[in-house]
Protein backbone atom coordinates (compact mmCIF):
# COMPACT_ATOMS: atom_id res chain seq x y z
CA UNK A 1 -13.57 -2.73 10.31
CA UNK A 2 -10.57 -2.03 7.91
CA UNK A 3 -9.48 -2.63 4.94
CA UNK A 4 -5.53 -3.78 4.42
CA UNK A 5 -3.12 -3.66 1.36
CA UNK A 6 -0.15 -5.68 2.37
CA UNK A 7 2.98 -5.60 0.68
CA UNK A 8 4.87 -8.95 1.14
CA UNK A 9 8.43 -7.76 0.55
CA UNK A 10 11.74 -9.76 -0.14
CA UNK A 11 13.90 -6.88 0.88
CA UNK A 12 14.16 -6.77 5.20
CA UNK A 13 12.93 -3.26 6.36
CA UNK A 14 12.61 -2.23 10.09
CA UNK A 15 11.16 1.08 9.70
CA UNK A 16 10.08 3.44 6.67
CA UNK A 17 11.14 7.05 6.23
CA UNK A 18 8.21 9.17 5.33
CA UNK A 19 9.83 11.71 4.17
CA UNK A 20 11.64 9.16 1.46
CA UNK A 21 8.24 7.64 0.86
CA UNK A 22 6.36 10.79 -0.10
CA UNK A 23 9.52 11.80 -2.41
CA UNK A 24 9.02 8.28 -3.96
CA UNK A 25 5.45 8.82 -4.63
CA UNK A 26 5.97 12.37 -5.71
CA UNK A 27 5.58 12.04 -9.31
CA UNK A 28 2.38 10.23 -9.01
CA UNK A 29 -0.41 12.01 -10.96
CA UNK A 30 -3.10 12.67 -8.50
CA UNK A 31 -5.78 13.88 -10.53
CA UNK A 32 -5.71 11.42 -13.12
CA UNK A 33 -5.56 8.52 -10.67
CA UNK A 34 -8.32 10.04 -8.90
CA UNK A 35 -10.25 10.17 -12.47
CA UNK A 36 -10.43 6.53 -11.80
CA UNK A 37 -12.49 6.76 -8.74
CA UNK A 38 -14.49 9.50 -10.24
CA UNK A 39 -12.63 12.39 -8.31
CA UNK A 40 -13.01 16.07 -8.94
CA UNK A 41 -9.68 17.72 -9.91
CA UNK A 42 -10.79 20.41 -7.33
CA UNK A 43 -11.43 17.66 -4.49
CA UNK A 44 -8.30 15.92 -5.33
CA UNK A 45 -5.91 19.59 -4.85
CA UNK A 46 -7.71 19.77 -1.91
CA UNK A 47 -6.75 16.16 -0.17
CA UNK A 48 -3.51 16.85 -1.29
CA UNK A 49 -2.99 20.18 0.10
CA UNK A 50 -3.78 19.02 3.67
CA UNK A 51 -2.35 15.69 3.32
CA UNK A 52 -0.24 14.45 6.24
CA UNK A 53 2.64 12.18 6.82
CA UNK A 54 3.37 11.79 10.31
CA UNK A 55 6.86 9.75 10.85
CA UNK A 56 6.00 9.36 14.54
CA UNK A 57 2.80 7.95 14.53
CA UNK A 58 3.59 5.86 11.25
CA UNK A 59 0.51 7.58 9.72
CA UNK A 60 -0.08 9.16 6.74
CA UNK A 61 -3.81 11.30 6.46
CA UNK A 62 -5.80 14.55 7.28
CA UNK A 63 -6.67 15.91 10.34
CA UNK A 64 -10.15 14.89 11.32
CA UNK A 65 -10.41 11.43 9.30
CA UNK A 66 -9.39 8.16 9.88
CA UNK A 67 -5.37 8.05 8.44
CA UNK A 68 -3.27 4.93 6.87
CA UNK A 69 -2.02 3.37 9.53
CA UNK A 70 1.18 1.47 9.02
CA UNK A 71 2.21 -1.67 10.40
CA UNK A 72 5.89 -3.31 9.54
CA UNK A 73 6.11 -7.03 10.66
CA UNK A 74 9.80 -8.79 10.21
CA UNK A 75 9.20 -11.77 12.79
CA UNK A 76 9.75 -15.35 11.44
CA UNK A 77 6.55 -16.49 12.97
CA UNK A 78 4.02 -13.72 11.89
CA UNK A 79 5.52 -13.91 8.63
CA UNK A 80 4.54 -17.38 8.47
CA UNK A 81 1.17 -16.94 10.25
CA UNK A 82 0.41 -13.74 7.76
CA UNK A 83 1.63 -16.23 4.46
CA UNK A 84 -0.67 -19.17 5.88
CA UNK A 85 -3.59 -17.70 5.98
CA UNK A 86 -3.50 -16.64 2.08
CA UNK A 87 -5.07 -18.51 -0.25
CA UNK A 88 -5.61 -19.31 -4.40
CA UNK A 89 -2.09 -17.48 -4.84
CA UNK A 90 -1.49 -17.18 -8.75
CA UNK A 91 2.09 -19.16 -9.04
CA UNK A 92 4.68 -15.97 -9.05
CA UNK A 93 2.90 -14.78 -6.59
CA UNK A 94 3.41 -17.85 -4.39
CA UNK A 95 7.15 -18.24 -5.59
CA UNK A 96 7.88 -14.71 -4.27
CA UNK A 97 6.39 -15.59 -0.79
CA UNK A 98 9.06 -18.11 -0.33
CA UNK A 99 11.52 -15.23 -0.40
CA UNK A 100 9.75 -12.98 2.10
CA UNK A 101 11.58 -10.80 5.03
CA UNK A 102 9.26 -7.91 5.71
CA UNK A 103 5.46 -7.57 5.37
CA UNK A 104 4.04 -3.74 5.59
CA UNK A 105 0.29 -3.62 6.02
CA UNK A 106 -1.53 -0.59 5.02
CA UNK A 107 -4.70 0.06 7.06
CA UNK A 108 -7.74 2.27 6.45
CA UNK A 109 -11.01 2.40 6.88
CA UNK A 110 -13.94 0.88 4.65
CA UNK A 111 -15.41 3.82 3.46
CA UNK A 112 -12.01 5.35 2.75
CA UNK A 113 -12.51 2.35 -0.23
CA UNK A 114 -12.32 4.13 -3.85
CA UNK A 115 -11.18 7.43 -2.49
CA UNK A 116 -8.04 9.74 -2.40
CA UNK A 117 -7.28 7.53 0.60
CA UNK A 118 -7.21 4.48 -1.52
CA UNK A 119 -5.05 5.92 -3.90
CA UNK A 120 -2.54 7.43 -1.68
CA UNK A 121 -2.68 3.88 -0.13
CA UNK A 122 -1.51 2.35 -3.42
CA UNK A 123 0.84 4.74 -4.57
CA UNK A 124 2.62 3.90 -1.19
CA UNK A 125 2.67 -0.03 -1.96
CA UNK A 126 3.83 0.49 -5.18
CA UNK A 127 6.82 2.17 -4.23
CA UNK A 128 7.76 -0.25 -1.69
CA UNK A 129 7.02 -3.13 -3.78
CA UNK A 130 9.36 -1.68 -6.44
CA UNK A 131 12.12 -0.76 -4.15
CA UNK A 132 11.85 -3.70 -1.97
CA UNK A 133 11.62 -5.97 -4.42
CA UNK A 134 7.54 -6.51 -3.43
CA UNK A 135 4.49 -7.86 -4.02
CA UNK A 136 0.79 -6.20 -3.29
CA UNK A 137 -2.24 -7.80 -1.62
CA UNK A 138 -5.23 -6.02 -1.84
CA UNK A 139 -8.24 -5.75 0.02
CA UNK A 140 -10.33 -6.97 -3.23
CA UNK A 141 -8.01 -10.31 -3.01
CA UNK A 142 -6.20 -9.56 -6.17
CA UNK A 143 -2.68 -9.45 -6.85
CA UNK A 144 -0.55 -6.33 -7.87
CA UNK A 145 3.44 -5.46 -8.44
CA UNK A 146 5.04 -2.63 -9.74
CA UNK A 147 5.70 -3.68 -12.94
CA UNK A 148 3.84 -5.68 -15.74
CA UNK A 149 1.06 -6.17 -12.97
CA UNK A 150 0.77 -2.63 -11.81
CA UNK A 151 -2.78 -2.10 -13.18
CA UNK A 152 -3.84 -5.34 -13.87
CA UNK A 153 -3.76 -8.13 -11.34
CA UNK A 154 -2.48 -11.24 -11.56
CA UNK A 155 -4.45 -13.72 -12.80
């Protein structure tokens, strides 16, 4: 079973460039996000190092685990369907959704949950929600944007 982060977007996208993405994410700092999830430094360099971001596939992930899979949805309907089936939306949040052209969904797996995975994950929806004007679902149910509400939800 998986585990999503979905960025509800107001900017239309039909496609991300990888390479853009990881530049975006670049200045992250690894280690110290990691600290969070109680990450060596040494294990962190490591996922890092052999981090991959496949364009084709739409994947990002190393070889011989489970990867973020991303999914880019634009039509009318499943933006509708996807927006429906929220629920208890804090009240920007639900103001944004009435502005929505794209939805990205980041998938990984349930154990990948409070790992390097999780953070690359997040780092990624950040960056899209700041420069596609967007707004982060997570797989806890809370709320996230790039901004005021980048580390705590909103409530």
């Amino acid at each position: 079973m998986p585990s999503w982060i979905t960025i509800y977007l107001q900017n239309e996208i039909t496609a991300i460039d990888l390479t853009v993405a990881q530049e975006g994410v670049s200045p992250a700092d690894w280690h110290t996000l990691g600290e969070d999830f109680d990450i060596e430094d040494d294990d962190v360099s490591e996922f890092m190092d052999k981090l991959r971001w496949d364009q084709e596939a739409m994947e990002i992930g190393i070889p011989g685990e489970r990867p973020i899979q991303i999914h880019i949805w634009n039509a009318v309907d499943r933006i509708a369907e996807e927006i429906s089936e929220l629920a208890d939306m804090p009240a920007p949040v639900a103001g944004h959704m009435t502005h929505v052209k794209s939805i990205v969904a980041l998938e990984f797996g349930i154990p990948q949950a409070r790992t390097m995975v999780e953070v690359v994950a997040f780092e990624l929806a950040y960056w899209l929600a700041e420069t596609q004007r967007g707004v982060i679902h997570s797989y806890t149910g809370d709320w996230y944007d790039h901004d005021e509400h980048r580390w705590q939800p909103f409530s």
